[in-house]
Protein backbone atom coordinates (compact mmCIF):
# COMPACT_ATOMS: atom_id res chain seq x y z
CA UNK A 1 45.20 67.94 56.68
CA UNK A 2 45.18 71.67 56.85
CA UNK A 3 42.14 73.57 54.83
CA UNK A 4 42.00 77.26 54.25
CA UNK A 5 38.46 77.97 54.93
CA UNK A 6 38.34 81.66 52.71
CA UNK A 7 40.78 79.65 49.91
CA UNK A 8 37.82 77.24 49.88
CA UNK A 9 35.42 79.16 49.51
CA UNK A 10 36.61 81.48 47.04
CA UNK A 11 37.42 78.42 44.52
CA UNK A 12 34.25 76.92 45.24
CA UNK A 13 32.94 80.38 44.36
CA UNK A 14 34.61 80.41 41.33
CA UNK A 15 33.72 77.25 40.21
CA UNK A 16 30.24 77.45 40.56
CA UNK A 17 29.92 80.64 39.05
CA UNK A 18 31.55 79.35 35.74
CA UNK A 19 29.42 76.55 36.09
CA UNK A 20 25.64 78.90 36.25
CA UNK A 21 26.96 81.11 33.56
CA UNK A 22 27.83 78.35 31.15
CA UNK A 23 24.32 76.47 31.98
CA UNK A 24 22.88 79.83 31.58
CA UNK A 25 24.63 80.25 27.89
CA UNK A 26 23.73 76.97 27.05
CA UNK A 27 20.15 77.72 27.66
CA UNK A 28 20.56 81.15 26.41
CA UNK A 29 18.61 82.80 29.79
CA UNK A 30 19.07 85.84 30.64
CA UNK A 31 21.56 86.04 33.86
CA UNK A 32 22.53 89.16 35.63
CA UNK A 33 25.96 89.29 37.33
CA UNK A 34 24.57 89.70 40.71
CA UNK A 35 21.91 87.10 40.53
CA UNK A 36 24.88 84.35 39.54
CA UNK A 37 27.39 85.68 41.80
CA UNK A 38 24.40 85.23 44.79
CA UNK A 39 23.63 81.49 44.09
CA UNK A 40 27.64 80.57 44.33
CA UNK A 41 27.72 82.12 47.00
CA UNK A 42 24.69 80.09 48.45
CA UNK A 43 27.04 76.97 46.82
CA UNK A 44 29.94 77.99 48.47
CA UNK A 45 29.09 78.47 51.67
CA UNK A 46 27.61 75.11 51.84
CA UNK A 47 30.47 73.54 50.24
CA UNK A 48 32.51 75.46 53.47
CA UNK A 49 29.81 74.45 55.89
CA UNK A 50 29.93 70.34 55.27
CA UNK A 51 33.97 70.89 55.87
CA UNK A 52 33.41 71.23 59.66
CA UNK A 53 33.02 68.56 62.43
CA UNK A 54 29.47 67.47 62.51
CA UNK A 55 27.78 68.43 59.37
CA UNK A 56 27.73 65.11 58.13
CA UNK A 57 24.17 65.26 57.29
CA UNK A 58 24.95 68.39 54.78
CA UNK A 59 26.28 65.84 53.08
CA UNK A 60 23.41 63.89 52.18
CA UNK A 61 21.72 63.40 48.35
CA UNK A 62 18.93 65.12 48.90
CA UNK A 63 20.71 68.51 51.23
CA UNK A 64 22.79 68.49 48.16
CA UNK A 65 20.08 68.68 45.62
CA UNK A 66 18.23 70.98 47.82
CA UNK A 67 21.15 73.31 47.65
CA UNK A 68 21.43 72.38 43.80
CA UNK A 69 17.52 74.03 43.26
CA UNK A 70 17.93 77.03 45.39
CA UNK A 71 21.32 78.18 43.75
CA UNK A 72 19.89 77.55 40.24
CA UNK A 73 16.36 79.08 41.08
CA UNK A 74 18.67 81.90 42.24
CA UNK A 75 21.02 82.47 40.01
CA UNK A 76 18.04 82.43 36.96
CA UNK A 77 15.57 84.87 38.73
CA UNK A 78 13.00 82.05 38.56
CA UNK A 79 11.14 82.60 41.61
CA UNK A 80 9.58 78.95 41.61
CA UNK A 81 9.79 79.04 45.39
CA UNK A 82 6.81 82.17 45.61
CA UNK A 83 4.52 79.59 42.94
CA UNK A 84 2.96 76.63 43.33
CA UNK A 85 2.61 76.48 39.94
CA UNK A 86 3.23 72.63 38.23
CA UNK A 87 4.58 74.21 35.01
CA UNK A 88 7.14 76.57 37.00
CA UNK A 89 8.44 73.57 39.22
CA UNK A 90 8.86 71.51 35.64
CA UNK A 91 11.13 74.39 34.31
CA UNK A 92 13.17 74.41 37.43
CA UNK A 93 13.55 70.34 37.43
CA UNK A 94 14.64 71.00 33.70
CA UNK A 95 17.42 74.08 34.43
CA UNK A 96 18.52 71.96 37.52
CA UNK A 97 19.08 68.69 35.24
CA UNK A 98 20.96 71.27 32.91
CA UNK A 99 22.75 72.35 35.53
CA UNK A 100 23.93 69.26 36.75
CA UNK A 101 24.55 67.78 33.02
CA UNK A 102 27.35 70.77 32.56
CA UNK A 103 28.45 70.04 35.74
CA UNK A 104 29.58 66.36 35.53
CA UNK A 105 30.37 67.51 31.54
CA UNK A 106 33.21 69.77 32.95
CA UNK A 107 34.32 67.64 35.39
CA UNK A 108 34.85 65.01 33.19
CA UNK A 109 36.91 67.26 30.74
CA UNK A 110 38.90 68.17 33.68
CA UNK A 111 39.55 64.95 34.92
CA UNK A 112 40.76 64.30 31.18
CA UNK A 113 42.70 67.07 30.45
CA UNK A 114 44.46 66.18 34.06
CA UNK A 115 45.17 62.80 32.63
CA UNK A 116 46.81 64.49 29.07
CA UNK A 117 49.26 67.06 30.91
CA UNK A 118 50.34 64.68 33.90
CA UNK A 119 54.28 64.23 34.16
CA UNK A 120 53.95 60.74 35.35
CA UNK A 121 51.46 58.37 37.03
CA UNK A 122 48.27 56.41 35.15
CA UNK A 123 44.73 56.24 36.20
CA UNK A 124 44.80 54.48 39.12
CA UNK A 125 47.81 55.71 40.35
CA UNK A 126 47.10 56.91 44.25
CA UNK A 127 44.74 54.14 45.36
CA UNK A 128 44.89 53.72 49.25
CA UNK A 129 42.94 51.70 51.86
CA UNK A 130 41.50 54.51 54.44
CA UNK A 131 39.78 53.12 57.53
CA UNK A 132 38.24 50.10 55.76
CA UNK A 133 37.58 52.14 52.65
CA UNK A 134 38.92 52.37 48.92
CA UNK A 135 40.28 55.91 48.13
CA UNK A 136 41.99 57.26 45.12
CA UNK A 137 44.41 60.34 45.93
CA UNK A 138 44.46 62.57 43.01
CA UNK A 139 47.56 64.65 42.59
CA UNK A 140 45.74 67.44 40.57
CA UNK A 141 46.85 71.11 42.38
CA UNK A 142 44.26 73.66 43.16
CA UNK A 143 46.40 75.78 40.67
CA UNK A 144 45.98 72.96 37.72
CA UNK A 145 42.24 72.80 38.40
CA UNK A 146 41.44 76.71 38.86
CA UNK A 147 43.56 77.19 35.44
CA UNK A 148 41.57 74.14 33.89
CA UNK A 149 38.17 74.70 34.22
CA UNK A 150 38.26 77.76 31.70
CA UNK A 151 39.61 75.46 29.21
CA UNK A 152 36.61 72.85 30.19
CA UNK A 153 34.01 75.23 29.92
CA UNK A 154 35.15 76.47 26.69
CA UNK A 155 35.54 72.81 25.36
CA UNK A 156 31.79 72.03 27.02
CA UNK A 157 30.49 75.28 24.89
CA UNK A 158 32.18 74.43 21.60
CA UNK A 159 30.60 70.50 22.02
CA UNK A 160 27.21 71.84 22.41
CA UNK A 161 27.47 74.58 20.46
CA UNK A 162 28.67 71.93 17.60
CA UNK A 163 25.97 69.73 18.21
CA UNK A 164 23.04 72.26 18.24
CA UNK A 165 24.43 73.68 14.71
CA UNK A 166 24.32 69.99 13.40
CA UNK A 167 20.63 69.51 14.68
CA UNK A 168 19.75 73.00 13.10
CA UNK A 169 21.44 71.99 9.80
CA UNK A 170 18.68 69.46 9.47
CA UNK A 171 15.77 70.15 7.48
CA UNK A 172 17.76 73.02 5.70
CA UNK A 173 17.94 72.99 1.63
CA UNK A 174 21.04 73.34 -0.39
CA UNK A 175 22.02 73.61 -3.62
CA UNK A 176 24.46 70.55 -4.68
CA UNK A 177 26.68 70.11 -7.70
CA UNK A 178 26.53 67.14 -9.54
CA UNK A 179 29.31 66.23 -12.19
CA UNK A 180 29.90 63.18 -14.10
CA UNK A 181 31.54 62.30 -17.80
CA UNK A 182 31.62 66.41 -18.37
CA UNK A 183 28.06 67.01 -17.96
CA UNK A 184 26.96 69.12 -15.18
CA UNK A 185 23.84 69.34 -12.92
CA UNK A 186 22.00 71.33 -10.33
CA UNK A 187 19.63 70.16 -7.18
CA UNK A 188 17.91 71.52 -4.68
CA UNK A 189 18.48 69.12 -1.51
CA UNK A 190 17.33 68.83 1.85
CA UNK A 191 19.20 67.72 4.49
CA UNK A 192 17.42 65.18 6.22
CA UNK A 193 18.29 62.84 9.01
CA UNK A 194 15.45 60.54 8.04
CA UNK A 195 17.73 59.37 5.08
CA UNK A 196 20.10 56.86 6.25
CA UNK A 197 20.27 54.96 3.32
CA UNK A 198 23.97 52.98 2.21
CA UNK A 199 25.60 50.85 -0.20
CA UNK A 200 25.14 47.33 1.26
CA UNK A 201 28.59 46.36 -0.38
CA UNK A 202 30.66 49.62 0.10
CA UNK A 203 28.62 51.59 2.81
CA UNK A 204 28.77 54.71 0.53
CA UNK A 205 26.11 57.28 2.21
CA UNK A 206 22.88 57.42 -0.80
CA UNK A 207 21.28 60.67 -1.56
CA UNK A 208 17.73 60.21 -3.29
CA UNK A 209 17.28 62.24 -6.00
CA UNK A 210 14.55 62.52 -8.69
CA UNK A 211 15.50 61.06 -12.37
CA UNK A 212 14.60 63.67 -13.95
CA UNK A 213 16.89 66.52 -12.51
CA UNK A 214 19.84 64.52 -13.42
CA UNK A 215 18.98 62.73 -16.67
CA UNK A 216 21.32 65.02 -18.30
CA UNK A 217 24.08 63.07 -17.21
CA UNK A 218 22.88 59.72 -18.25
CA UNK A 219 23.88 57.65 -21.37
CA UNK A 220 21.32 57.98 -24.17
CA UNK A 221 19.61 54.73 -23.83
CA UNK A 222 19.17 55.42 -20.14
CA UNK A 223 17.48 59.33 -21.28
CA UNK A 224 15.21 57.47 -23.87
CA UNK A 225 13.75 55.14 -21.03
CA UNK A 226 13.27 57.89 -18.89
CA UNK A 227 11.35 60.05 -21.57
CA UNK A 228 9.40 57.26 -22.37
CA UNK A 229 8.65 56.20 -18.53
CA UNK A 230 9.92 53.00 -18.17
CA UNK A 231 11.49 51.76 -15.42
CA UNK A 232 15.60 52.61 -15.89
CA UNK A 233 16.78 49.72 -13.79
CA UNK A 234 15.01 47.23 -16.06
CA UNK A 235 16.90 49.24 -19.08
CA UNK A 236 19.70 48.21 -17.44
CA UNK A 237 19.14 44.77 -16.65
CA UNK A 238 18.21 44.54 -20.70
CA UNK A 239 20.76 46.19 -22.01
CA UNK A 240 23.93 46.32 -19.94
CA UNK A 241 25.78 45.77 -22.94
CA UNK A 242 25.10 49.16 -23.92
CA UNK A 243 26.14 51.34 -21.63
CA UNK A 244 30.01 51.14 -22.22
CA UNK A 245 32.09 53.43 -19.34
CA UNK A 246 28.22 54.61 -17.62
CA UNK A 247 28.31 50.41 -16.34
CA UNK A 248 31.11 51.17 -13.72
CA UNK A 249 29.28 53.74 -12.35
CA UNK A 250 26.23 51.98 -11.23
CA UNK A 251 25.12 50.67 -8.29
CA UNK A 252 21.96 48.71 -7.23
CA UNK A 253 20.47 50.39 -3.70
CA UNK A 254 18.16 47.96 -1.68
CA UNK A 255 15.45 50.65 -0.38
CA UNK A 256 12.80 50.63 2.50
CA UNK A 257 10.75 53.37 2.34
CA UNK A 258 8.81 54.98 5.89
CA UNK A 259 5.58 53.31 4.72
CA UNK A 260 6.49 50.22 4.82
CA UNK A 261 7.39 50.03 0.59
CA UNK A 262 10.62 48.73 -0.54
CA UNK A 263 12.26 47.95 -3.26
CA UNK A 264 15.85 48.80 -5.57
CA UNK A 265 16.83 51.66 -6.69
CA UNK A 266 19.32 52.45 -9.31
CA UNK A 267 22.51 55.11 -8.24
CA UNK A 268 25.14 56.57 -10.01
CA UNK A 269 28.37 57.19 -8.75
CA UNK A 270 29.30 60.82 -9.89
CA UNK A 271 32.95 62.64 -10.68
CA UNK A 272 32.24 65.26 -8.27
CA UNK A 273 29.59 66.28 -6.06
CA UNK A 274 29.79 69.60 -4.15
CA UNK A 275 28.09 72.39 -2.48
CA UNK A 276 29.63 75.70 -2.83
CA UNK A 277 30.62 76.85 0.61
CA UNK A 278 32.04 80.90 0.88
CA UNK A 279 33.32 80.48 -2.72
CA UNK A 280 34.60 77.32 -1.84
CA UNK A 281 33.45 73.53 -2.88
CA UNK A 282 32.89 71.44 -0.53
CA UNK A 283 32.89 67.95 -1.35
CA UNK A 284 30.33 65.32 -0.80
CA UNK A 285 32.58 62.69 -2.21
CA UNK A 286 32.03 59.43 -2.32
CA UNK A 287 28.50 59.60 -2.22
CA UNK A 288 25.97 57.83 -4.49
CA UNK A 289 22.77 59.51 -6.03
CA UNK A 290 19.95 56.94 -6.37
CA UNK A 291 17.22 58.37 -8.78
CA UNK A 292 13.56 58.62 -8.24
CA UNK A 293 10.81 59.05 -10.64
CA UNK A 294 8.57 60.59 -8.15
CA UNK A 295 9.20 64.06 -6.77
CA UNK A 296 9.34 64.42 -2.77
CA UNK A 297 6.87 67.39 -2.42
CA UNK A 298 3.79 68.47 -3.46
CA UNK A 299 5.27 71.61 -3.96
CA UNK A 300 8.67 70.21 -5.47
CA UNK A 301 10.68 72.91 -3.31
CA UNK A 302 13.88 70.53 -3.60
CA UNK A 303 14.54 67.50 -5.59
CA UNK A 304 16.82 65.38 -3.72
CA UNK A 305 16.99 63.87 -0.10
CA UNK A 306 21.00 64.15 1.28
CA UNK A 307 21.74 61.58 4.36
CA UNK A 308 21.95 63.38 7.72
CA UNK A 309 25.35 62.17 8.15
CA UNK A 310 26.79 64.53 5.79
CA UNK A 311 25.32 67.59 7.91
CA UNK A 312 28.83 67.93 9.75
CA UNK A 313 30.03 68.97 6.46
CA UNK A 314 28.48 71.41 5.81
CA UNK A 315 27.90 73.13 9.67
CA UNK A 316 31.10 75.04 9.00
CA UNK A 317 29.98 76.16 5.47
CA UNK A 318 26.88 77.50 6.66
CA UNK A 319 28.04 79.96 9.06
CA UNK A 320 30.69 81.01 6.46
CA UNK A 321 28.09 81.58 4.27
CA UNK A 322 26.62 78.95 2.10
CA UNK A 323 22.90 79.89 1.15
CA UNK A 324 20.57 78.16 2.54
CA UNK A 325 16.50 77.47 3.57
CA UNK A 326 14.08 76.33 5.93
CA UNK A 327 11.74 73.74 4.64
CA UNK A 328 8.04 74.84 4.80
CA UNK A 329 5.72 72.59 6.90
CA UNK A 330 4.20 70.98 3.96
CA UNK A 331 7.49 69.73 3.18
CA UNK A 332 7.30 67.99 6.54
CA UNK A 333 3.91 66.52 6.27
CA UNK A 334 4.86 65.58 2.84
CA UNK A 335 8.41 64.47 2.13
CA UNK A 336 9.57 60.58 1.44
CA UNK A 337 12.68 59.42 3.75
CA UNK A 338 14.39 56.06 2.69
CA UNK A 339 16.42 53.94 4.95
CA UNK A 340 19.00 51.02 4.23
């Protein structure tokens, strides 16, 4: 086997590099060109270094995760080694787990994207017996894996990206669209991951949302209970016979409340429900509305509770443009989730 020692050590440069500026992006720290470029170099010299004839103990765990702490103290300006500080050495520990997460991240996605664009061959194609040992013989070039780890990174830094949009999303209120039988309907909602309330039967997601915001598009016997503050689902039970077409759009949600309460809940299944996105709707269909007499917030700053799940919805919509805003801390302390 013939190894080009400056080849080596430029794609090992390379590689870590890409690797300390995506951590650092990630983490949004700042990073300065030299500072990164230093710490692969401190990578990539080691990398070079365990290639020689007795080095085999550079190749130990703990040499490697040495190495691992001094390029990403490094590379971040951090200085932890001039401290003794406990809360300094915590920060590094948590970069350095970053560090390695994005590492075996990317080298995953480039082990996968290998497997999509090979000619030939499956997973366990190159399996040999070496002195005693199992080995697996990749046939992925040096050209295929300098070209791929762009790709990776970019893939790595979409993912996150996606998933830090979806965690922001929660806790955000909306306005949503309500339509049903002609008559129309406004809430404000907030997003909450707390709500992970279904249909037993169908396992439509539930929004919560209080009665009286959506009376409007009741049936009239169903408006008269609620004006006189009796209990809709017992309307129901009473007088099914009265409530012609509205009886196909009902549903009966089995509820469990955060405190420990539980109980049923009636929903309606509406025409349309939306949230205008960039002058665009975008639909929350199928989803059921379940209807509350009692408001969420002591301030009543929204008046419905949307399931987390539909958050991926709307990520896109939010960053075109659809209005939304932070719930205040009282909402916090105060809100009711409900869960299936």
């Amino acid at each position: 086997m013939v190894i080009y020692v400056d080849l080596a050590f430029f794609i090992n440069l390379f590689i870590d590099a890409s690797l300390l500026l995506i951590t650092g992006s990630l983490l949004q720290r700042k990073m300065s060109v030299r500072r990164v470029l230093t710490a692969a170099a401190i990578g990539s010299i080691y990398a070079v270094a365990t290639l020689f004839p007795g080095t085999a103990f550079l190749r130990g765990a703990i040499v490697k995760w040495l190495f691992s702490v001094w390029m990403v103290d490094t590379a971040f300006g951090m200085k932890t080694w001039r401290s003794f500080a406990y809360r300094s050495w915590v920060k590094l520990m948590q970069v350095v787990a970053a560090f390695y997460a994005v590492t075996f991240t990317v080298a995953g996605a480039i082990y996968a994207l290998h497997n999509v664009f090979a000619q030939n061959g499956t997973t366990l194609d190159g399996l040999a017996l070496v002195g005693g040992q199992v080995a697996w013989w990749t046939g992925m070039s040096t050209v295929f894996l300098v070209l791929s780890i762009p790709l990776a990174l970019l893939l790595v830094r979409f993912i996150w990206g996606y998933a830090i949009r979806m965690k922001r999303m929660n806790g955000q209120v909306v306005t949503v669209h309500v339509a049903l039988f002609g008559q129309h309907a406004e809430l404000q909602a907030l997003i909450d991951t707390g709500n992970s309330l279904k249909d037993p039967i169908t396992k439509t997601p539930v929004a919560v949302a209080r009665i009286f915001k959506l009376k409007s598009l009741l049936p009239q016997i169903l408006q008269q209970a609620v004006n006189d503050g009796k209990d809709p689902l017992t309307t129901v039970y009473q007088q099914a016979a009265d409530l012609g077409e509205f009886a196909s759009r009902i549903s009966i949600i089995p509820y469990r409340g955060i405190g420990g309460n539980s109980g049923y809940l009636l929903a309606i299944r509406p025409d349309k429900g939306y949230v205008i996105a960039n002058g665009e709707e975008v639909s929350l269909t199928p989803m059921l509305f379940a209807l509350q007499a009692d408001g969420f917030s002591m301030l009543d700053q929204f008046d419905c509770i949307l399931p987390g799940s539909i958050a991926g919805l709307l990520v896109e919509g939010r960053e075109s443009g659809v209005h939304t805003r932070s719930r205040t801390s009282s909402d916090e302390a105060s809100h009711s989730s409900h869960s299936a």
